[in-house]
Structure formats: structure tokens, C-alpha cells
PDB file of N, CA and C in Angstrom:
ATOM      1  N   UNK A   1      74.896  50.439  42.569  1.00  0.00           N
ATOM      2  CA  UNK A   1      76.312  50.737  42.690  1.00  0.00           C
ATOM      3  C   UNK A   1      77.051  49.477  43.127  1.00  0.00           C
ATOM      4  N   UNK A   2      78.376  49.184  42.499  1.00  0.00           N
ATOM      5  CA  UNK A   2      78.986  48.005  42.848  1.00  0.00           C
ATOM      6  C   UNK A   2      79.680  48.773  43.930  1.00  0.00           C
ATOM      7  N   UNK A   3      80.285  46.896  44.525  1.00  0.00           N
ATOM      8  CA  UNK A   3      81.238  47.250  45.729  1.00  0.00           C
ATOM      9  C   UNK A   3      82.381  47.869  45.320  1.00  0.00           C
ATOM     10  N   UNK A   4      83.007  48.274  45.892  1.00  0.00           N
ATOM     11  CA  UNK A   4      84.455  49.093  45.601  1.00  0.00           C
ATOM     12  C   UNK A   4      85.057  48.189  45.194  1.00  0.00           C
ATOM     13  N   UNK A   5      85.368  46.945  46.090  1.00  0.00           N
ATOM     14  CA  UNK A   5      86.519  46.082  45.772  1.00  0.00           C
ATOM     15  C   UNK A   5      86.152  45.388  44.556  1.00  0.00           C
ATOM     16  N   UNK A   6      85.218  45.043  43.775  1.00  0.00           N
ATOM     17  CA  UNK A   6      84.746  44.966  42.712  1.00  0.00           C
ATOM     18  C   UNK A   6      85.303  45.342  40.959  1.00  0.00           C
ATOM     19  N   UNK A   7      85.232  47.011  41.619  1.00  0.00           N
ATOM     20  CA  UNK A   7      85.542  48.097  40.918  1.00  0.00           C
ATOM     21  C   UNK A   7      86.495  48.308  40.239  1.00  0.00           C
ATOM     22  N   UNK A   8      86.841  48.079  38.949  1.00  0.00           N
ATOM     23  CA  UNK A   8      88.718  47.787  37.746  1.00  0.00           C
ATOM     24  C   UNK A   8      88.200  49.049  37.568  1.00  0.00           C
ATOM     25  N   UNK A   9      89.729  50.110  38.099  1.00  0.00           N
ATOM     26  CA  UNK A   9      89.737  51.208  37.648  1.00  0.00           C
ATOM     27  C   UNK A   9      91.404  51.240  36.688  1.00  0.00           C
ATOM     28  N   UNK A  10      90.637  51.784  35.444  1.00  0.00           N
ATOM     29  CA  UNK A  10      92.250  52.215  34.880  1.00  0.00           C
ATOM     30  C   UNK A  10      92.923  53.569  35.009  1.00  0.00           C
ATOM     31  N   UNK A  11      93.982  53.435  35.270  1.00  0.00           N
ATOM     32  CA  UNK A  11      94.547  55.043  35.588  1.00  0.00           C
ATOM     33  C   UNK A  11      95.208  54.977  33.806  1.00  0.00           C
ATOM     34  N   UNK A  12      94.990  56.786  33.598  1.00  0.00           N
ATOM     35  CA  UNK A  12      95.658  57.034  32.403  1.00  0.00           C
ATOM     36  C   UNK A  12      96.117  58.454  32.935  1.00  0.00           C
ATOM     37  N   UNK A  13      97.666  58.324  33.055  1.00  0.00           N
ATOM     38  CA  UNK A  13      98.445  59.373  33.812  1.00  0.00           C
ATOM     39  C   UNK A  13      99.474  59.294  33.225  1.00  0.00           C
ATOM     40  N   UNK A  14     100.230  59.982  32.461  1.00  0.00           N
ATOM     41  CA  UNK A  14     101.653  60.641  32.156  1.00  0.00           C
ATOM     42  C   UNK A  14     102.832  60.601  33.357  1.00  0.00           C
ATOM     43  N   UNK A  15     102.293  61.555  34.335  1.00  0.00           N
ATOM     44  CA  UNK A  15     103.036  61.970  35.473  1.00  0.00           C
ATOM     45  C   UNK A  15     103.517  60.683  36.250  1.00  0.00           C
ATOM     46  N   UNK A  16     104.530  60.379  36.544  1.00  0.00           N
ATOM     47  CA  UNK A  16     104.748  58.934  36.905  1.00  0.00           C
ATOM     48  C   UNK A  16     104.360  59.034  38.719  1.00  0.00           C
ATOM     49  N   UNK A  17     104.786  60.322  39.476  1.00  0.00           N
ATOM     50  CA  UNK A  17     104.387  60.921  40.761  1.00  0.00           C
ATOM     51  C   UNK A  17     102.665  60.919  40.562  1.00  0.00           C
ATOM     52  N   UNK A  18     102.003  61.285  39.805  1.00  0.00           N
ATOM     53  CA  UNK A  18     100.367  61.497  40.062  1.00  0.00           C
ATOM     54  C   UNK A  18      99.874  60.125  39.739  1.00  0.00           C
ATOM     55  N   UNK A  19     100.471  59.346  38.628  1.00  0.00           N
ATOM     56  CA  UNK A  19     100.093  58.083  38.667  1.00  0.00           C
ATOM     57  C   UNK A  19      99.886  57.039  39.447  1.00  0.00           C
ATOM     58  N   UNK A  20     101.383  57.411  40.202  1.00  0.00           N
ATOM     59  CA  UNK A  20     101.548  56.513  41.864  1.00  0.00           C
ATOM     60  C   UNK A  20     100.690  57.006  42.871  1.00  0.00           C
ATOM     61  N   UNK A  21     100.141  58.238  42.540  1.00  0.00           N
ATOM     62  CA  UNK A  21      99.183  58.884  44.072  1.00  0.00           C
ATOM     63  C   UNK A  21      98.289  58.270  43.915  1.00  0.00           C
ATOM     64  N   UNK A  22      97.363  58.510  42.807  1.00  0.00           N
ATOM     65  CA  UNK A  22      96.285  57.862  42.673  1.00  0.00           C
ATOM     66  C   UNK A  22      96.079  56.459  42.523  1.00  0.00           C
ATOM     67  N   UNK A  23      97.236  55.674  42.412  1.00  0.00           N
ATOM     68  CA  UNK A  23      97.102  54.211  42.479  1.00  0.00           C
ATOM     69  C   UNK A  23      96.950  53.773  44.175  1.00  0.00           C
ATOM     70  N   UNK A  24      97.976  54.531  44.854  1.00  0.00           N
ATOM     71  CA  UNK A  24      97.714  54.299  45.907  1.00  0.00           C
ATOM     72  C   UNK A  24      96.505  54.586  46.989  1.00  0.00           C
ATOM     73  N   UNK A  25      95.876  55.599  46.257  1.00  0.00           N
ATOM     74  CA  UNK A  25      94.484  56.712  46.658  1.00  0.00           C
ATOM     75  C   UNK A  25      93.596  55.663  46.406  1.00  0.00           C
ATOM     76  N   UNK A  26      93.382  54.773  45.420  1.00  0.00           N
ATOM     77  CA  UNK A  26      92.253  53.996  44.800  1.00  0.00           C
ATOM     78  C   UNK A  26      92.656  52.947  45.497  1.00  0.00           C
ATOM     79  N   UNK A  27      93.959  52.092  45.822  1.00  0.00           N
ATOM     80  CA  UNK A  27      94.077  50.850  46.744  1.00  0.00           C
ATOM     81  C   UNK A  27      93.477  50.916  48.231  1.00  0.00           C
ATOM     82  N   UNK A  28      94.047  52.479  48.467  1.00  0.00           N
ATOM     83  CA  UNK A  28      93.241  52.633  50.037  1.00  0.00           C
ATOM     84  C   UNK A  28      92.025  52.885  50.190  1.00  0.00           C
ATOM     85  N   UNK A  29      91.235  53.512  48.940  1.00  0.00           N
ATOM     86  CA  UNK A  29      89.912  53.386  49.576  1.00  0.00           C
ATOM     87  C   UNK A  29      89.212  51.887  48.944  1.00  0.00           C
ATOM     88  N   UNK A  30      89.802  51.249  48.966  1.00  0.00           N
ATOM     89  CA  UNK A  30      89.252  49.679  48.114  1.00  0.00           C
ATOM     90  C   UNK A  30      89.048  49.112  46.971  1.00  0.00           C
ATOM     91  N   UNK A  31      89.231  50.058  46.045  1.00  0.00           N
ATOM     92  CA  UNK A  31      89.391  49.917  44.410  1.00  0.00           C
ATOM     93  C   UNK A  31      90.475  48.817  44.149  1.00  0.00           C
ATOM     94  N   UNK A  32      89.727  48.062  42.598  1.00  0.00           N
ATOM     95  CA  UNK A  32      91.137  47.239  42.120  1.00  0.00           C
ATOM     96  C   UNK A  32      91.891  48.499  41.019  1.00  0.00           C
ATOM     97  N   UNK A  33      92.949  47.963  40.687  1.00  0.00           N
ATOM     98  CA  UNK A  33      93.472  49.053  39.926  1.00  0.00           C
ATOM     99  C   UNK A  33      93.818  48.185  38.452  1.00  0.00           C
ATOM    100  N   UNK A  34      93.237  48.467  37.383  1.00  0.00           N
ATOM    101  CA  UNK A  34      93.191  47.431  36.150  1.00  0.00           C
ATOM    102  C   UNK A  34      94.426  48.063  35.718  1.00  0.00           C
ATOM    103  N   UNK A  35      95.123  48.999  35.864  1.00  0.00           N
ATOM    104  CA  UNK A  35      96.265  49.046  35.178  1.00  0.00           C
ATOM    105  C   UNK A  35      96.896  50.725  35.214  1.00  0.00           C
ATOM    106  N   UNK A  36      97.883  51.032  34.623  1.00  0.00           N
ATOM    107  CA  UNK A  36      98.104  52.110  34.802  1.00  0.00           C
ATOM    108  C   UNK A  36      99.084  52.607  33.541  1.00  0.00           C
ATOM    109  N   UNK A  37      98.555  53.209  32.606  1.00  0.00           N
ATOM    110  CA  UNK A  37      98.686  53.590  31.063  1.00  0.00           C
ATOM    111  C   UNK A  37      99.357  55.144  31.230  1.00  0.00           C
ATOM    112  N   UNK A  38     100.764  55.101  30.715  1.00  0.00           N
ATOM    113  CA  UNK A  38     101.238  56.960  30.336  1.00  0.00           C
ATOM    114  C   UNK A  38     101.291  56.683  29.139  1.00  0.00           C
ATOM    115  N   UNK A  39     101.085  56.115  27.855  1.00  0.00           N
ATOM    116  CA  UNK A  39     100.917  56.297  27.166  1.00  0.00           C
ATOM    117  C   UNK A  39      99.673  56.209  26.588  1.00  0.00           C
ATOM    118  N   UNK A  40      99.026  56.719  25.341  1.00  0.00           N
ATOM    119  CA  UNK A  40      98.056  57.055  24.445  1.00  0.00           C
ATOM    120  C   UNK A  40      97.950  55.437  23.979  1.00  0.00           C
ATOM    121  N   UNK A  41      98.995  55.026  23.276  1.00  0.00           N
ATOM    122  CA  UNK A  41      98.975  53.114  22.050  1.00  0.00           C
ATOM    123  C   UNK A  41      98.123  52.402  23.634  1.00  0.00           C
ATOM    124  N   UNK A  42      99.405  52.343  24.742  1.00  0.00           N
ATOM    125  CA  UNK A  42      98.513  51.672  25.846  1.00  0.00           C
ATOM    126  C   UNK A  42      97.319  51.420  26.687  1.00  0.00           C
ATOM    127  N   UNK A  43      97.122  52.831  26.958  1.00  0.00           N
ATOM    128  CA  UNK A  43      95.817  52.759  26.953  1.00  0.00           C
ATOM    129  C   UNK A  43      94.542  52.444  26.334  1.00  0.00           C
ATOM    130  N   UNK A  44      94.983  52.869  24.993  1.00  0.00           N
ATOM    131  CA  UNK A  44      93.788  52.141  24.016  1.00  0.00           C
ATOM    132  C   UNK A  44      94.317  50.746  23.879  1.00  0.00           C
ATOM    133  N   UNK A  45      94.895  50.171  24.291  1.00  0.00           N
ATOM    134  CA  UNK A  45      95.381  48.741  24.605  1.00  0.00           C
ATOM    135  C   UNK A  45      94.552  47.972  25.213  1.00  0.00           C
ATOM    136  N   UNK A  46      94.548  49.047  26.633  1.00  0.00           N
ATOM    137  CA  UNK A  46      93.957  48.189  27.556  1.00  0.00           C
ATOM    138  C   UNK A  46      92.237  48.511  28.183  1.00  0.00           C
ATOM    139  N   UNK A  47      91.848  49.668  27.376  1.00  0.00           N
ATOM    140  CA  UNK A  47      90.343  49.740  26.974  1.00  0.00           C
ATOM    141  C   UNK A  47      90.120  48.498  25.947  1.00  0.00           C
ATOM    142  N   UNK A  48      90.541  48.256  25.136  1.00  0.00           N
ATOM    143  CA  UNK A  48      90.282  47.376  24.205  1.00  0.00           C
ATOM    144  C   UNK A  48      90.319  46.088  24.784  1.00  0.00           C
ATOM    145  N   UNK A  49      91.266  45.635  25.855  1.00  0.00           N
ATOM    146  CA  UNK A  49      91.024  44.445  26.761  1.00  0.00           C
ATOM    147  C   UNK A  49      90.005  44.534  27.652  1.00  0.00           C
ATOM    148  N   UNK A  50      89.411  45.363  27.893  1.00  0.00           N
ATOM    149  CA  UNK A  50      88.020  45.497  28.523  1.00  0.00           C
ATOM    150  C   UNK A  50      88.248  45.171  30.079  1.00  0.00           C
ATOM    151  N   UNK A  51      89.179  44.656  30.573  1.00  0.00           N
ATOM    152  CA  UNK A  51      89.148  44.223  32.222  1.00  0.00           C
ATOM    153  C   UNK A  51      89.152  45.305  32.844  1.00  0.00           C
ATOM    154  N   UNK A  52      88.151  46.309  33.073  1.00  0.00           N
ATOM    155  CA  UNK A  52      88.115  47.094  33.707  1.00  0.00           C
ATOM    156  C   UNK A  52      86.741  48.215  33.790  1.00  0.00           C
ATOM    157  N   UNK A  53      85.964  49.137  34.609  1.00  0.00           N
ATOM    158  CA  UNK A  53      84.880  49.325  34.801  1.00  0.00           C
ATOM    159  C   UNK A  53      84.795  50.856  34.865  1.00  0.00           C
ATOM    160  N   UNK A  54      85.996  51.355  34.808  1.00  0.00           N
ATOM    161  CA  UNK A  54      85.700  52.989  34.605  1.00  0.00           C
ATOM    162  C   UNK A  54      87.463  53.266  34.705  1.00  0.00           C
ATOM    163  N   UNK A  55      87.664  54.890  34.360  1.00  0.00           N
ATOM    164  CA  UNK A  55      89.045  54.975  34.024  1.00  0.00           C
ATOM    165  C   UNK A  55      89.144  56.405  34.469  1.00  0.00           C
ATOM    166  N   UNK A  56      90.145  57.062  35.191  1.00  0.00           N
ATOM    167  CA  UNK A  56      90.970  58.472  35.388  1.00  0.00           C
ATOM    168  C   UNK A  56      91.972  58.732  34.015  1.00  0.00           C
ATOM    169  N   UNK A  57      91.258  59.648  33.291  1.00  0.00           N
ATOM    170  CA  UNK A  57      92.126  59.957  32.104  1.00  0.00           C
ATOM    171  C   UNK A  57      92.782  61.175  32.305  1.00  0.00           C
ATOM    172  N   UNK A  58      93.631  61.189  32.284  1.00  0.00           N
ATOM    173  CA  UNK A  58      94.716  62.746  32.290  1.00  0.00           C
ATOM    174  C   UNK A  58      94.241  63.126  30.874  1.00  0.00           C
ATOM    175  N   UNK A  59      94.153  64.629  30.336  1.00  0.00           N
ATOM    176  CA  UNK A  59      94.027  64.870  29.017  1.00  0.00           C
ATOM    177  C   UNK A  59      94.787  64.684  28.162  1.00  0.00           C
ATOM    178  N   UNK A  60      95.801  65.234  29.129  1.00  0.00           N
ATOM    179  CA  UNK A  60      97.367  65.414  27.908  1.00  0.00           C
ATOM    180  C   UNK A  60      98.280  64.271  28.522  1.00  0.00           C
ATOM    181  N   UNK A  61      98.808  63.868  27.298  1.00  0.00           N
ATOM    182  CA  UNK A  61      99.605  62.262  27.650  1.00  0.00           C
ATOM    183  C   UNK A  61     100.897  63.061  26.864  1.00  0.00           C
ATOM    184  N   UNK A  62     101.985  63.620  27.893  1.00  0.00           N
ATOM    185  CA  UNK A  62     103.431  64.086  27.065  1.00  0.00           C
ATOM    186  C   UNK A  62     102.991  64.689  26.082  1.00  0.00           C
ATOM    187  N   UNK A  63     101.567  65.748  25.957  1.00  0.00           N
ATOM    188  CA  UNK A  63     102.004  66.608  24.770  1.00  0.00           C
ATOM    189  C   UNK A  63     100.764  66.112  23.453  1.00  0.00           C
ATOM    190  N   UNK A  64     100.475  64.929  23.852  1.00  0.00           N
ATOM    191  CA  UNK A  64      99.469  64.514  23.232  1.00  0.00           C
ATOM    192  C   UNK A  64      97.786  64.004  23.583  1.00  0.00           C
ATOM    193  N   UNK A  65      96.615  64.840  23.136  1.00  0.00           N
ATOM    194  CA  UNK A  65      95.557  64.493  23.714  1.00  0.00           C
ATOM    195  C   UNK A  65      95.257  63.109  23.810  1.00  0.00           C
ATOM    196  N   UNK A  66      94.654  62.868  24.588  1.00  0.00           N
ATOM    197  CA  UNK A  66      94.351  61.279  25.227  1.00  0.00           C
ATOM    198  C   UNK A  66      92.971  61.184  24.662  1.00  0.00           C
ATOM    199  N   UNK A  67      92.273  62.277  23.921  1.00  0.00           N
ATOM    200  CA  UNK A  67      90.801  62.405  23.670  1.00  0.00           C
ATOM    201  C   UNK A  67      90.501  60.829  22.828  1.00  0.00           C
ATOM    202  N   UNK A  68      91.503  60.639  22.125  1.00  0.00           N
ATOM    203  CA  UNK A  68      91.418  58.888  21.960  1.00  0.00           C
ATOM    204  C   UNK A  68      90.891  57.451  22.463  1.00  0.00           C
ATOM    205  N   UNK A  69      91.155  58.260  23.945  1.00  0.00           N
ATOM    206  CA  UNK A  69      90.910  57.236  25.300  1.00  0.00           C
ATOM    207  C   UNK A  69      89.705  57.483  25.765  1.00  0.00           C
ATOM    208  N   UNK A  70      89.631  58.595  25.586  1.00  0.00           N
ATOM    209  CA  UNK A  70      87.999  59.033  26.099  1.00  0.00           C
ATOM    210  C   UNK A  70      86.751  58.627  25.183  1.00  0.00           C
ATOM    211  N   UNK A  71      87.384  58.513  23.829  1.00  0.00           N
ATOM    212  CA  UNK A  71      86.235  58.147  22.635  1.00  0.00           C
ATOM    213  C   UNK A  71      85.861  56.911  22.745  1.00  0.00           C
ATOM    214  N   UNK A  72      87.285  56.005  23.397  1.00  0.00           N
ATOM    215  CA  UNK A  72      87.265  54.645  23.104  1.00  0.00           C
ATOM    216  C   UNK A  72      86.487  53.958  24.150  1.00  0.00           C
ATOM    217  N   UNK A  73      86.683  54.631  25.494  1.00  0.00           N
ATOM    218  CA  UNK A  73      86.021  54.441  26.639  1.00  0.00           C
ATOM    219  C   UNK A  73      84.619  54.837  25.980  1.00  0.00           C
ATOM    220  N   UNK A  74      84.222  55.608  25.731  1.00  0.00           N
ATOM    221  CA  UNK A  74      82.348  55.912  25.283  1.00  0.00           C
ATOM    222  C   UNK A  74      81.799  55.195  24.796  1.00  0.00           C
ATOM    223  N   UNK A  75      82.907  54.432  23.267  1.00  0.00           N
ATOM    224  CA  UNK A  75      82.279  53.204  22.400  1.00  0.00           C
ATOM    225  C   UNK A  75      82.102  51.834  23.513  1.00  0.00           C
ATOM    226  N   UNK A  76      82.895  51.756  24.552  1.00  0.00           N
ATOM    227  CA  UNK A  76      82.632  50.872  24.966  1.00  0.00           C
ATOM    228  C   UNK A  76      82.103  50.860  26.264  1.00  0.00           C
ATOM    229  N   UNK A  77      81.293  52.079  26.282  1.00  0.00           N
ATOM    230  CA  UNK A  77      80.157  52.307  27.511  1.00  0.00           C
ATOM    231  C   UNK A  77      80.666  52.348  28.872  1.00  0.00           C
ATOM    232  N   UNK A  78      81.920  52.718  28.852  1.00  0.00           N
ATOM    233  CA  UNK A  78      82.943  52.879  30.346  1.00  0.00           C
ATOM    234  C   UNK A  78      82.721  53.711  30.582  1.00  0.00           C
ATOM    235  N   UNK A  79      82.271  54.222  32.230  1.00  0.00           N
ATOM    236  CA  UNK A  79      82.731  56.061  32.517  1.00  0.00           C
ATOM    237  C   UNK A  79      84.123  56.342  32.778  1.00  0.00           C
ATOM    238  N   UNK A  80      84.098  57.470  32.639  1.00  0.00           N
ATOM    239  CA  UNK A  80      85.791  58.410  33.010  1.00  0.00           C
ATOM    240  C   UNK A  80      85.919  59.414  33.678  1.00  0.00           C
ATOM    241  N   UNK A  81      86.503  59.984  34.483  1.00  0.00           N
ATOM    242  CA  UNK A  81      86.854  61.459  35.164  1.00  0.00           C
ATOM    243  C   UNK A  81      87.664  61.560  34.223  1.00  0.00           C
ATOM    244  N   UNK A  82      87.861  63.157  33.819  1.00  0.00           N
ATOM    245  CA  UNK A  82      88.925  63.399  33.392  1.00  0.00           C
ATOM    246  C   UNK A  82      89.554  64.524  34.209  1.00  0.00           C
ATOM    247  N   UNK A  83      90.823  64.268  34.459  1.00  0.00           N
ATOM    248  CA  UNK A  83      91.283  65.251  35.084  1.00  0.00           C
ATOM    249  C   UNK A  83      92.856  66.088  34.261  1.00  0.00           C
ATOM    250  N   UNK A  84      92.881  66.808  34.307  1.00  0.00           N
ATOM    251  CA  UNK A  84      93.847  68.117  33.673  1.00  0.00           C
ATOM    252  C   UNK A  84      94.418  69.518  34.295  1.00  0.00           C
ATOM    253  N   UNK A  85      95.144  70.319  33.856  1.00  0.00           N
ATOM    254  CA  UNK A  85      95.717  71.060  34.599  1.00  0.00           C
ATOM    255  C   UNK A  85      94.678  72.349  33.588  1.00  0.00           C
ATOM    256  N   UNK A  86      94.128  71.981  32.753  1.00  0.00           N
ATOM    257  CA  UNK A  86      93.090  73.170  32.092  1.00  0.00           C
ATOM    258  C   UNK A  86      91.851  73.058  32.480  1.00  0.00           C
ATOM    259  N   UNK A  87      91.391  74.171  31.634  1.00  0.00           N
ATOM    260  CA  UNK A  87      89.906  74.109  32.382  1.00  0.00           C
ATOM    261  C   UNK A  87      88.955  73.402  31.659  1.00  0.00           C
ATOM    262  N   UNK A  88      87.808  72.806  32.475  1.00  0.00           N
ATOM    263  CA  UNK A  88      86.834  72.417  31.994  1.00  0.00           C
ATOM    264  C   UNK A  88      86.183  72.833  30.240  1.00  0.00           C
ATOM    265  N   UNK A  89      86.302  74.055  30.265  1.00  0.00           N
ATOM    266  CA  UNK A  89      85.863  74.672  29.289  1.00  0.00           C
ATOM    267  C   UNK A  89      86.231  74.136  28.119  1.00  0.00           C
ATOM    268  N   UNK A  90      88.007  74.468  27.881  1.00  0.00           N
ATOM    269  CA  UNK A  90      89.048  74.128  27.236  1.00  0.00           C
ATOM    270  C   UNK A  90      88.834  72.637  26.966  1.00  0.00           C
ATOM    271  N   UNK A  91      88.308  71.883  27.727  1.00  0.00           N
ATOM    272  CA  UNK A  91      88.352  70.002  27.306  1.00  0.00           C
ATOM    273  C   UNK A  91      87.000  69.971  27.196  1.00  0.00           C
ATOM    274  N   UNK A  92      86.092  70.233  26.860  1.00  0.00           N
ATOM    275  CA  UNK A  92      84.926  70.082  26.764  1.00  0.00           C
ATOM    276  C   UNK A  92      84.762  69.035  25.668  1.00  0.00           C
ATOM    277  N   UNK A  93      84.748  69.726  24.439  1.00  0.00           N
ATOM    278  CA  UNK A  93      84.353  69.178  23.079  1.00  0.00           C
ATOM    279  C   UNK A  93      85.863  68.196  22.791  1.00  0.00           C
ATOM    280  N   UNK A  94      87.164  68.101  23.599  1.00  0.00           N
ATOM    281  CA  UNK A  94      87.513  66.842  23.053  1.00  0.00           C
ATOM    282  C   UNK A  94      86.795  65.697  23.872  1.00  0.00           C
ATOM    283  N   UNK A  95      86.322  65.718  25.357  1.00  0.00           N
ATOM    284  CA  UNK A  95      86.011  64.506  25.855  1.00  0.00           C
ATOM    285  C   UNK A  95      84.210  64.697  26.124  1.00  0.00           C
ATOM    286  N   UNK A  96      83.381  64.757  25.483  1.00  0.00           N
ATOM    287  CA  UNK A  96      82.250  65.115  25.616  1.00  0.00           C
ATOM    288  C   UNK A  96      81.693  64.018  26.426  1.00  0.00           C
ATOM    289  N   UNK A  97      81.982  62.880  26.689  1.00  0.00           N
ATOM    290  CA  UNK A  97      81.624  61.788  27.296  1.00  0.00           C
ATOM    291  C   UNK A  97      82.147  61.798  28.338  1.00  0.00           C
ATOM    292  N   UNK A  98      82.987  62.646  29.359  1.00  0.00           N
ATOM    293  CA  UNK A  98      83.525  62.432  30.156  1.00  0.00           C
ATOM    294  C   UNK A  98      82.480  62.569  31.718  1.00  0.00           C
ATOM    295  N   UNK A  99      82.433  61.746  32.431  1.00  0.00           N
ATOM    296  CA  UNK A  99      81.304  61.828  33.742  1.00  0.00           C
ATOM    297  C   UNK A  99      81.523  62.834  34.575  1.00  0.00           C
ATOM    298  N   UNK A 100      82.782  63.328  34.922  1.00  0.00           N
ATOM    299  CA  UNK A 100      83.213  64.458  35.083  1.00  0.00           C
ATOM    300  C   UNK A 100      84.421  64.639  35.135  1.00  0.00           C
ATOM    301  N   UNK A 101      84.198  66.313  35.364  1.00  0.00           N
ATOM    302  CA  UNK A 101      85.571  66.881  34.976  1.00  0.00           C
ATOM    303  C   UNK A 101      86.413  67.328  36.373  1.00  0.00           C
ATOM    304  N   UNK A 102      87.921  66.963  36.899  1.00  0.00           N
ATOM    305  CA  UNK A 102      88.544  67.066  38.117  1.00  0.00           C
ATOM    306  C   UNK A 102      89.851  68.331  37.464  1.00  0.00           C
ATOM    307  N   UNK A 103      89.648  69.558  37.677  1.00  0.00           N
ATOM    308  CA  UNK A 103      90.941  69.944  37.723  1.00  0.00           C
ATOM    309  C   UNK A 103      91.943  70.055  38.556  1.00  0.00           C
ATOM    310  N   UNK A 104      93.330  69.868  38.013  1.00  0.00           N
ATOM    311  CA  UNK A 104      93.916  69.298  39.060  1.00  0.00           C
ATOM    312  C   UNK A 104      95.008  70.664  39.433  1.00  0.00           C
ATOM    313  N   UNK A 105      95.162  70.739  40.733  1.00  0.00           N
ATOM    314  CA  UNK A 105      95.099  69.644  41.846  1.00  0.00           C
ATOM    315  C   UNK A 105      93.393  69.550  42.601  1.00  0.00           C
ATOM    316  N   UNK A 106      93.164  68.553  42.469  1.00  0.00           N
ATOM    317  CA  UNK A 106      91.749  68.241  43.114  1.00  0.00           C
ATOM    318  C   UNK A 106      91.875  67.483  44.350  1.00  0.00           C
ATOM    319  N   UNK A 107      90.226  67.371  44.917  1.00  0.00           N
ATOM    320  CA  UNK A 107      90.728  67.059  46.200  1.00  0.00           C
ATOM    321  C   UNK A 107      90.613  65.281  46.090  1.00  0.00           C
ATOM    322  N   UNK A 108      91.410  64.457  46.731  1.00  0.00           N
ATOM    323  CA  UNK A 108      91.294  63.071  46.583  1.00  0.00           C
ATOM    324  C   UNK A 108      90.083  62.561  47.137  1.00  0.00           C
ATOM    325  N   UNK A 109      89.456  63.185  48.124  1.00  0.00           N
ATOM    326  CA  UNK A 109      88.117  62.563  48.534  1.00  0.00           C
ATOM    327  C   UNK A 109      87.035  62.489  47.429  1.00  0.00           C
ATOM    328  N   UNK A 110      86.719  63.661  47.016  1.00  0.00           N
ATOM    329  CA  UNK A 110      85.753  63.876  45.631  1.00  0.00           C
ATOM    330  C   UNK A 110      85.612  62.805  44.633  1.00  0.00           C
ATOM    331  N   UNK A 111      87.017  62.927  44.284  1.00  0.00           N
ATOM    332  CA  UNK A 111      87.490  61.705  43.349  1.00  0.00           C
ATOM    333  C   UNK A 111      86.850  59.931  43.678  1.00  0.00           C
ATOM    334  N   UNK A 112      87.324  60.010  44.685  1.00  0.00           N
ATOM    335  CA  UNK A 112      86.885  58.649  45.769  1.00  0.00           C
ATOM    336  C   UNK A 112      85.126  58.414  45.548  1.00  0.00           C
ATOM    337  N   UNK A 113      85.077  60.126  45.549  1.00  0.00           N
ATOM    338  CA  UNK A 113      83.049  59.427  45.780  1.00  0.00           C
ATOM    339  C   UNK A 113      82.299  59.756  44.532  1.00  0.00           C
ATOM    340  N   UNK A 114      83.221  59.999  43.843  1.00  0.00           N
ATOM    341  CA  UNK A 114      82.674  60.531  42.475  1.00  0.00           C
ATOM    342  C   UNK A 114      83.014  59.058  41.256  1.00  0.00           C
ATOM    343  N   UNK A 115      83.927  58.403  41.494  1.00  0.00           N
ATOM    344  CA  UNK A 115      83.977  57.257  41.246  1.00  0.00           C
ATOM    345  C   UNK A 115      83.076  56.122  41.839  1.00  0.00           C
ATOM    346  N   UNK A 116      82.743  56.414  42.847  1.00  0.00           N
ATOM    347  CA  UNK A 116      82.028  54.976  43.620  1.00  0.00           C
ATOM    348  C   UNK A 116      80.421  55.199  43.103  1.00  0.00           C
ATOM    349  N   UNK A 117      79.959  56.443  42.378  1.00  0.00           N
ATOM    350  CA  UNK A 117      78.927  57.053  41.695  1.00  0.00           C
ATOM    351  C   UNK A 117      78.530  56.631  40.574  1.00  0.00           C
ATOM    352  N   UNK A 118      79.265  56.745  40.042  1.00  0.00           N
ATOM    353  CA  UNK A 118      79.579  56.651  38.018  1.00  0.00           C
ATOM    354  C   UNK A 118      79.674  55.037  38.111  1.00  0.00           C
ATOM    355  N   UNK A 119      80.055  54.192  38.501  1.00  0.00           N
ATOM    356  CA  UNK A 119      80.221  53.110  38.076  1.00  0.00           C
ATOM    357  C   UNK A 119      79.002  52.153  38.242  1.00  0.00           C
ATOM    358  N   UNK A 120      78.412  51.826  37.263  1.00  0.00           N
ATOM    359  CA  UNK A 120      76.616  51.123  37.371  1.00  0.00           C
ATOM    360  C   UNK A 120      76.949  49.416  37.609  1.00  0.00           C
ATOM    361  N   UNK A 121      75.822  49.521  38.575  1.00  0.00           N
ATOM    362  CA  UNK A 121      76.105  47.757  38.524  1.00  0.00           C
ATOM    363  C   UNK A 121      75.713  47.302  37.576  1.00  0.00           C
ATOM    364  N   UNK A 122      76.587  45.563  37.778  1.00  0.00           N
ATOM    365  CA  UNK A 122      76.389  44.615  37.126  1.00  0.00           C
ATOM    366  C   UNK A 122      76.212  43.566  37.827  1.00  0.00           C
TER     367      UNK A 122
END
């Protein structure tokens, strides 16, 4: 397991309020934060720039699945939480690669140690 401070996490959040929680949630427990994507084009932007080591994908980006982000993250061997306001069930077969699943509202600690988990050293 790498160190936290180590750790490029990308946020992929719509919600401009949940985006800012969790940026600030991941600064305080020691995470870098590689970026922070509400859109679908951007995010596969900035998977494709690779500076970064695992990602929080919201499902739905304004209406549109993010399952894009999740595919793109798999091809390029990144883990992801995904978190959503549906159920597990319901996102299954779009993000089949996902390390796990957070419905939200979840608790921020989980998140914290469920990330510091998933991410394999290098």
C-alpha cells in the first residue's frame, strides 16, 4: 500500500457541493487530489493523462452515465469507488470494474479506508 500523500486521486462529481466535500475529505486525510471532473469529455481527459492512481466516480454526470470513466479507468488498470444515489444492483453491469460500490450518502471514513486499500504500490 502506498503512502497517502503519494496517492493522485481523481474526483468525478457533477454536484459542485459533493465535489468540494470530498476534495476537502481527501486533503484532510492526506491524499493528493489529481483533479476534479463534472463532466463525462473531462474526465476521460484526464484518465487519459494518467497523473493519477485511483478515482471517485459519481455514476450519473447531469443525466449522463459516467460508465465511460469507469471503462476507461479498467483499460488503464486504475481502481474506482463508485458512488451514486442508486443501488448497487442497478450499477452493476454498467461499472463491472468498479472496487467498490459507496451509496450515497455514505460515511466519509469508509471511503478514507477503502481508498487507502485499493490503491497497489508502486
Amino acid at each position: 500500500m502506498r503512502n497517502r500523500q503519494q496517492m493522485r486521486i481523481l474526483i468525478i462529481e457533477d454536484e459542485p457541493m459533493i465535489a468540494l466535500g470530498l476534495e476537502e475529505l481527501l486533503i484532510a486525510s492526506g491524499f493528493k487530489v489529481a483533479g476534479v471532473a463534472a463532466k463525462l469529455a473531462k474526465a476521460l481527459a484526464m484518465i487519459e493523462l494518467g497523473a493519477l492512481d485511483a478515482a471517485i466516480v459519481d455514476a450519473n454526470l447531469g443525466g449522463v452515465s459516467a460508465s465511460p470513466a469507469g471503462a476507461a479507468l479498467d483499460a488503464k488498470g486504475l481502481p474506482y469507488l463508485l458512488v451514486s444515489g442508486y443501488s448497487a444492483k442497478q450499477q452493476a453491469e454498467a461499472f463491472p470494474g468498479a472496487a467498490l460500490f459507496l451509496q450515497k450518502p455514505f460515511v466519509p471514513e469508509r471511503l478514507v479506508k477503502v481508498l487507502s486499500e485499493i490503491v497497489p504500490s508502486r
